[in-house]
N, C-alpha and C. Protein backbone atom coordinates (compact mmCIF):
# COMPACT_ATOMS: atom_id res chain seq x y z
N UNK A 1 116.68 89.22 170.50
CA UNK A 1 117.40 88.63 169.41
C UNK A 1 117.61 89.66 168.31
N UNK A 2 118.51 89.46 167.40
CA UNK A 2 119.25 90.18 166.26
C UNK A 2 118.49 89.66 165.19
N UNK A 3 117.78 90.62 163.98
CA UNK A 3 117.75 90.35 162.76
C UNK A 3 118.65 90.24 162.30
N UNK A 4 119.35 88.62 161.45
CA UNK A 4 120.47 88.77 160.59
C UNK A 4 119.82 88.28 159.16
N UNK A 5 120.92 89.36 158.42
CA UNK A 5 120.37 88.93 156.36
C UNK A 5 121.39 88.37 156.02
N UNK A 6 121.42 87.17 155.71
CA UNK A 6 122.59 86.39 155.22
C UNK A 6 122.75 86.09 153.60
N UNK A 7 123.30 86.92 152.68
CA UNK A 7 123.13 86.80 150.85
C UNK A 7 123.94 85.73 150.23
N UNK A 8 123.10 84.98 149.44
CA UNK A 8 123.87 83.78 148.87
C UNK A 8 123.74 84.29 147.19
N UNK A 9 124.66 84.74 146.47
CA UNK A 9 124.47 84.55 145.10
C UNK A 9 124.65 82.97 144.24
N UNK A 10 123.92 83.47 143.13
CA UNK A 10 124.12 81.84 142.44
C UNK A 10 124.25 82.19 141.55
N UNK A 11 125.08 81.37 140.18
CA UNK A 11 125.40 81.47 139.49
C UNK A 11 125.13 79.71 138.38
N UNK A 12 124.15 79.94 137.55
CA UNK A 12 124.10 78.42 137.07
C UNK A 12 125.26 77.92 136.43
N UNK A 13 125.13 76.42 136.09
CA UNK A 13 125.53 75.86 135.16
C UNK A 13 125.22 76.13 133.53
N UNK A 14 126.11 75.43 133.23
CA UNK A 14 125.48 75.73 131.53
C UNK A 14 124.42 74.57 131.13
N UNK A 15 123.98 73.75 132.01
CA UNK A 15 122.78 73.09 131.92
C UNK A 15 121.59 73.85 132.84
N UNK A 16 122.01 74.89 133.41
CA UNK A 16 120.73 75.70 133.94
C UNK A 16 120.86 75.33 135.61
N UNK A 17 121.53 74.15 135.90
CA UNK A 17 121.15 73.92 137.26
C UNK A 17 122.12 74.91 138.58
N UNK A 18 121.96 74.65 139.40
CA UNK A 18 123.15 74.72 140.35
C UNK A 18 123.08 74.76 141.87
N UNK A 19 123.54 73.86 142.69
CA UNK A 19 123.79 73.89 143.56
C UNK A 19 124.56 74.22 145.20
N UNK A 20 123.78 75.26 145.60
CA UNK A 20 124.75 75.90 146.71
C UNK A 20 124.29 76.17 148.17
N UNK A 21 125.29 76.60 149.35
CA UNK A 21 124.44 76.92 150.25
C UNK A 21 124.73 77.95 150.93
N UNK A 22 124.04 78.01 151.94
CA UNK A 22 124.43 79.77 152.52
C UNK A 22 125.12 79.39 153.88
N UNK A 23 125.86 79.98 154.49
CA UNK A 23 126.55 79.87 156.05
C UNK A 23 125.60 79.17 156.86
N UNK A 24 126.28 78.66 158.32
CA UNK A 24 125.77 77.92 158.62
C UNK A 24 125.19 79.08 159.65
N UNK A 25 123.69 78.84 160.04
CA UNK A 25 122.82 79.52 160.65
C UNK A 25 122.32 78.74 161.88
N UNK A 26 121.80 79.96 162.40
CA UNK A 26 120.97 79.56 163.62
C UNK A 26 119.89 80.81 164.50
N UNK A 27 118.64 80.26 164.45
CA UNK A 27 117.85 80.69 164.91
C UNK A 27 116.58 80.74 164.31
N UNK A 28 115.82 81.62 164.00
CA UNK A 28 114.24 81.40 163.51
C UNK A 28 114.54 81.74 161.88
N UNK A 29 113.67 81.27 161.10
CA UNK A 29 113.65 81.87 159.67
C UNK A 29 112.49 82.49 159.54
N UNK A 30 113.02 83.73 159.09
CA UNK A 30 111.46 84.97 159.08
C UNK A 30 111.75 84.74 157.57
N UNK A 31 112.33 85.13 156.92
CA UNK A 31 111.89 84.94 155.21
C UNK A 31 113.42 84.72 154.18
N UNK A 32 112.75 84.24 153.36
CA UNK A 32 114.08 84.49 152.15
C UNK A 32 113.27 84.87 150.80
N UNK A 33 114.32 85.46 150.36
CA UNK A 33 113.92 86.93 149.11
C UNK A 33 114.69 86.32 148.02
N UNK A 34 114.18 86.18 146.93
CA UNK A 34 114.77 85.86 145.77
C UNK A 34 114.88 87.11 144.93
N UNK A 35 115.81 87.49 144.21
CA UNK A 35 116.04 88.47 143.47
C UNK A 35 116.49 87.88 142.04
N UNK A 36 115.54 88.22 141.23
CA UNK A 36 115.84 87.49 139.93
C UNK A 36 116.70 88.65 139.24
N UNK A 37 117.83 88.04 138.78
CA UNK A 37 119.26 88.79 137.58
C UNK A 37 118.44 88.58 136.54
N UNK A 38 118.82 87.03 135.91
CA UNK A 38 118.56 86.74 134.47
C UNK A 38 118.03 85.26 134.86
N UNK A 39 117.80 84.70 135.52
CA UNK A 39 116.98 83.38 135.64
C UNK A 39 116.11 83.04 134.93
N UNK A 40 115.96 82.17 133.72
CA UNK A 40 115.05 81.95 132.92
C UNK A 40 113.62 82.24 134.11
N UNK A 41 112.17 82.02 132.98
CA UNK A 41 111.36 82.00 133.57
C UNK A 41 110.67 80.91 134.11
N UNK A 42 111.32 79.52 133.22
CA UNK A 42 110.95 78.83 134.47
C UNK A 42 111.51 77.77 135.20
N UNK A 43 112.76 78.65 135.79
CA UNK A 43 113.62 78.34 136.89
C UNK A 43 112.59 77.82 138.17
N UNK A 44 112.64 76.48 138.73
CA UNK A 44 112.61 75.75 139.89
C UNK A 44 113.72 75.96 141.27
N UNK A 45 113.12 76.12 142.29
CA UNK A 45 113.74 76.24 143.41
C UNK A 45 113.03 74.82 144.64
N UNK A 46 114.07 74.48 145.07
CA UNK A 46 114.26 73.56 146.29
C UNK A 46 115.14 74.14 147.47
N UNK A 47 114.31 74.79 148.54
CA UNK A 47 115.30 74.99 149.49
C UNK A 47 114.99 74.36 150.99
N UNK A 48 115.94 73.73 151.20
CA UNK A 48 115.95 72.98 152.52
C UNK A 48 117.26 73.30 153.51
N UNK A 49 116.97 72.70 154.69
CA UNK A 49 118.08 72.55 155.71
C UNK A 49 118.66 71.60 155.46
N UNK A 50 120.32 71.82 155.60
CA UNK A 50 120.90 70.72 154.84
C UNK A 50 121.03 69.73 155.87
N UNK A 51 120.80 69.81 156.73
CA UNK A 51 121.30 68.83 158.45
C UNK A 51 119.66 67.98 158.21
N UNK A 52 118.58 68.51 158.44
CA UNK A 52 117.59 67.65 158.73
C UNK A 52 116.66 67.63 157.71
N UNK A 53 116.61 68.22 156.31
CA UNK A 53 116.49 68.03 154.79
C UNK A 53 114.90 68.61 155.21
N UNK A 54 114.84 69.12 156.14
CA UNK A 54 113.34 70.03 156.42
C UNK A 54 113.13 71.05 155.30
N UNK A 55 111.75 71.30 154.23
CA UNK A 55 111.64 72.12 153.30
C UNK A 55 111.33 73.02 153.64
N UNK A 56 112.26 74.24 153.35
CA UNK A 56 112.11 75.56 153.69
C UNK A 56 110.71 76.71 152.21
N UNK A 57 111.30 75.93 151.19
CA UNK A 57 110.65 76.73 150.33
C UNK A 57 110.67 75.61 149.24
N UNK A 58 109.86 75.52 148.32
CA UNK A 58 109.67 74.70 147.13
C UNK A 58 108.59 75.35 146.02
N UNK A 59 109.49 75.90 144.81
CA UNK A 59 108.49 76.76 144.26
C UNK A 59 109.46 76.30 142.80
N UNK A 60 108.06 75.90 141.68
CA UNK A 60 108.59 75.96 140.27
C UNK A 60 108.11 77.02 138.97
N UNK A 61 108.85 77.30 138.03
CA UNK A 61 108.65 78.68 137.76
C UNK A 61 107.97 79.75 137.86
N UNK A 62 109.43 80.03 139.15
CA UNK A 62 109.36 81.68 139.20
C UNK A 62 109.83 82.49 138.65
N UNK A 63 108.65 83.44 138.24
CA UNK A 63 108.88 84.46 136.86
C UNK A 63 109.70 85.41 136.88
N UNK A 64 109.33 85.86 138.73
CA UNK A 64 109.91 87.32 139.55
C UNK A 64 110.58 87.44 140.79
N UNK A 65 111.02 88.26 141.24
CA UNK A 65 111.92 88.91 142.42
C UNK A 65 110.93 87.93 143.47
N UNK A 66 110.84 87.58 144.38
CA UNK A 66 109.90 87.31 145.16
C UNK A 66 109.92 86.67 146.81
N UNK A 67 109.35 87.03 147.53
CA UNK A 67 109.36 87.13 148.62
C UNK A 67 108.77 86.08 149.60
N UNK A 68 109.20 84.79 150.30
CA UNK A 68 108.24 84.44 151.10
C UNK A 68 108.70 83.90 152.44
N UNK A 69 107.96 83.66 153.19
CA UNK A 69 107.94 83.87 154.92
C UNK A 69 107.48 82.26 155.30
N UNK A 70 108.58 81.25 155.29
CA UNK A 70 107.89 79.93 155.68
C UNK A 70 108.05 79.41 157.12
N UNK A 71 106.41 78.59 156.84
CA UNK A 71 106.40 78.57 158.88
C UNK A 71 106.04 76.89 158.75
N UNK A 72 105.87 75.96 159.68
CA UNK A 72 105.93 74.64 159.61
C UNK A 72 105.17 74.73 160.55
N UNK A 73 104.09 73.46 160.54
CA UNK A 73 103.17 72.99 160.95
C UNK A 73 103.76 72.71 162.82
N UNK A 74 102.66 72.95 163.42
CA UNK A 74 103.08 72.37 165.03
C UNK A 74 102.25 71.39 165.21
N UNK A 75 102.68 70.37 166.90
CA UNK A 75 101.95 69.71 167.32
C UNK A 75 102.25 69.51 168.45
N UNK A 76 101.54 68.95 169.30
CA UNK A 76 101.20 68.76 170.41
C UNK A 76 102.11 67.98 171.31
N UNK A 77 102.49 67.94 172.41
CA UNK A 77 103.85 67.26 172.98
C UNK A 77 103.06 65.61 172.84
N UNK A 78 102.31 65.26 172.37
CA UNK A 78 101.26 63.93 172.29
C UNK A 78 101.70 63.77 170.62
N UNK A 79 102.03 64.38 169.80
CA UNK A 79 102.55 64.92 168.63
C UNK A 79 101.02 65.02 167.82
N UNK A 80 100.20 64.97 168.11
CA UNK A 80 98.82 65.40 167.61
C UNK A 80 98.84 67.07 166.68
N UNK A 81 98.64 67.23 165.50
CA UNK A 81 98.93 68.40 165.03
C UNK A 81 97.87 69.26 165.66
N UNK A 82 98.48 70.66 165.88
CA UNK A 82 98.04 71.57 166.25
C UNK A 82 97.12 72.47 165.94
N UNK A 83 95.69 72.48 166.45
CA UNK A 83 95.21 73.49 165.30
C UNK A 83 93.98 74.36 166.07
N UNK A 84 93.51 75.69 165.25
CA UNK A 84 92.67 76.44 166.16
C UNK A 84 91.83 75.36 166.41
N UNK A 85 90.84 75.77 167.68
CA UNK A 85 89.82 74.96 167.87
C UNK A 85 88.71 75.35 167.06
N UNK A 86 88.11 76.17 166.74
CA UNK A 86 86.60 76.79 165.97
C UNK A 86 86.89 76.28 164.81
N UNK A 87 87.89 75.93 163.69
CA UNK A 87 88.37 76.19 162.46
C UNK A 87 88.59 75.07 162.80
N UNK A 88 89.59 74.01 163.01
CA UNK A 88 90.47 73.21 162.57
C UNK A 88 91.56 73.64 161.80
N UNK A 89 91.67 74.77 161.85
CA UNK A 89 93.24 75.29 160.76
C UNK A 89 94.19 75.22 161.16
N UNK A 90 95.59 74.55 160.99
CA UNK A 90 96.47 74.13 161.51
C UNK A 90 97.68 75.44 161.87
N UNK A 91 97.91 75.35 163.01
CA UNK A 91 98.74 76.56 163.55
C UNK A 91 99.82 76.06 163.00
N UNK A 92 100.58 77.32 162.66
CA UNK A 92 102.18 77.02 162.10
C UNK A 92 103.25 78.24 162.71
N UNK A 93 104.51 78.04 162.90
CA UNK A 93 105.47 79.17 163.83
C UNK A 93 106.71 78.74 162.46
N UNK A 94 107.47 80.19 162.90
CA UNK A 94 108.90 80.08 161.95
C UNK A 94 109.74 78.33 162.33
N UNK A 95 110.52 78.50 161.24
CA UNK A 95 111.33 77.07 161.17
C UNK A 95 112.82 77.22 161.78
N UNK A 96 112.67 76.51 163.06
CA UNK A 96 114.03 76.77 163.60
C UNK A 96 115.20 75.97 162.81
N UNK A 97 116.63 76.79 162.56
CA UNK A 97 117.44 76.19 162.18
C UNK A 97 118.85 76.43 163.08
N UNK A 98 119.10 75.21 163.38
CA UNK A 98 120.42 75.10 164.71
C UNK A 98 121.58 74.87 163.83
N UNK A 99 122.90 75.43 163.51
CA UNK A 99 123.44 74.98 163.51
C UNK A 99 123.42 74.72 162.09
N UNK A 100 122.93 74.74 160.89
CA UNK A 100 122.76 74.30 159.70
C UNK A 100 122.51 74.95 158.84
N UNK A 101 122.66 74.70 157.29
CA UNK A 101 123.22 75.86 156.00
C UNK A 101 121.51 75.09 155.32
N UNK A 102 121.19 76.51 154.68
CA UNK A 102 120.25 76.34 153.79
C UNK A 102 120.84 75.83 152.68
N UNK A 103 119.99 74.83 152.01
CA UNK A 103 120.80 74.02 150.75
C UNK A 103 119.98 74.71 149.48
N UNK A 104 120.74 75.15 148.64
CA UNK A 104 119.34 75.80 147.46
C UNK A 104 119.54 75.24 146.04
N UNK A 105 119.08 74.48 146.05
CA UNK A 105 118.92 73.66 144.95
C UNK A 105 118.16 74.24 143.17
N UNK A 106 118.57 74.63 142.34
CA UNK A 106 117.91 75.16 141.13
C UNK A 106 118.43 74.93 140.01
N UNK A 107 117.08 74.25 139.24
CA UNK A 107 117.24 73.96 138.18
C UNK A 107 116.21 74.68 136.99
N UNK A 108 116.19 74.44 135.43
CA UNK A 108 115.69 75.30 134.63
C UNK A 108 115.78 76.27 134.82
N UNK A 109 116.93 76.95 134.95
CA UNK A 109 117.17 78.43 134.97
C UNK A 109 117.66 79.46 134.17
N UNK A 110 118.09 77.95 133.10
CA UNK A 110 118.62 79.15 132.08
C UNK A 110 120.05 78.94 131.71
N UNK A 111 120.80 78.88 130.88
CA UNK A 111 122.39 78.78 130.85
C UNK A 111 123.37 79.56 131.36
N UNK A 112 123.66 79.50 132.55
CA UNK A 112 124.91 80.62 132.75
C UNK A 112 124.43 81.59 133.54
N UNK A 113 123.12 81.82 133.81
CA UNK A 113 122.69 82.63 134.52
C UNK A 113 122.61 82.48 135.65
N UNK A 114 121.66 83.90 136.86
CA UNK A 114 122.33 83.79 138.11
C UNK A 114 121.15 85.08 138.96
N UNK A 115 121.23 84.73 139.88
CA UNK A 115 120.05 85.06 140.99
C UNK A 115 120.65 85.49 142.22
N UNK A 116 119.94 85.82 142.98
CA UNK A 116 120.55 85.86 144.68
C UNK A 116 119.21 85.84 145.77
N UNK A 117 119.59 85.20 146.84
CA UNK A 117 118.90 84.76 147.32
C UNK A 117 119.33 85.03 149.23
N UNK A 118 118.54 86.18 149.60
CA UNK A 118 118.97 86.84 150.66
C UNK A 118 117.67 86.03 151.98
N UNK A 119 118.14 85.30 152.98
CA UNK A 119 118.22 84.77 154.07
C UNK A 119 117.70 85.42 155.19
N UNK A 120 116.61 85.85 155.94
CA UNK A 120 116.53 86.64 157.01
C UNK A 120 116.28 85.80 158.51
N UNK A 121 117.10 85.66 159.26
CA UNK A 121 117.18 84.90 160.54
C UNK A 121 117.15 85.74 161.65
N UNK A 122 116.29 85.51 162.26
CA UNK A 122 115.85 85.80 164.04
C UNK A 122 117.13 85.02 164.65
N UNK A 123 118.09 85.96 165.45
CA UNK A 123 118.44 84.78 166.25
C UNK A 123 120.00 84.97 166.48
């Protein structure tokens, strides 16, 4: 499979919010990178799949540029969640997305201001 980086800029409202999404994708999600312009500091993020409203990332003020790698819980074809045996810690794998646009939802960000938010897909 192909690493693809897919870049969504944003640009708020003059109430700080704004709503957008990135192309429609498919395959594993290894990470998405926020790159703060001028985003107040404490700009809120909601990012989900817009097809099955699965949360990709949910983080409220972020100060900085920042980086994270989200993986979702597994379970068992019995649907029993999955987890080491010694530990009980619940195993988690990247979040497949078929077919569907990340939705990125942000608010308190600031008036007029604007961010970007780069996408990295397996697949």
């Amino acid at each position: 499979m192909a690493i693809r980086r897919f870049v969504v800029p944003v640009t708020l409202s003059s109430g700080g919010a704004a709503e957008v999404y990135s192309p429609v994708l498919s395959g594993k999600l290894v990470s998405i990178r926020y790159v703060k312009d001028d985003f107040a500091d404490t700009v809120d993020f909601v990012l989900t799949a817009e097809d099955t409203g699965e949360t990709l990332w949910s983080e409220e003020n972020v100060t900085a540029s920042a980086t994270r790698h989200p993986r979702a819980a597994t379970h068992s074809t019995a649907g029993a969640a999955a987890l080491y045996a010694a530990a009980g810690t619940a195993v988690n794998d990247k979040i497949a997305l078929g077919q569907d646009r990340v939705k990125i939802v942000i608010a308190n960000g600031g008036n007029a201001t604007s961010g970007t938010f780069h996408i990295t897909i397996d697949g």
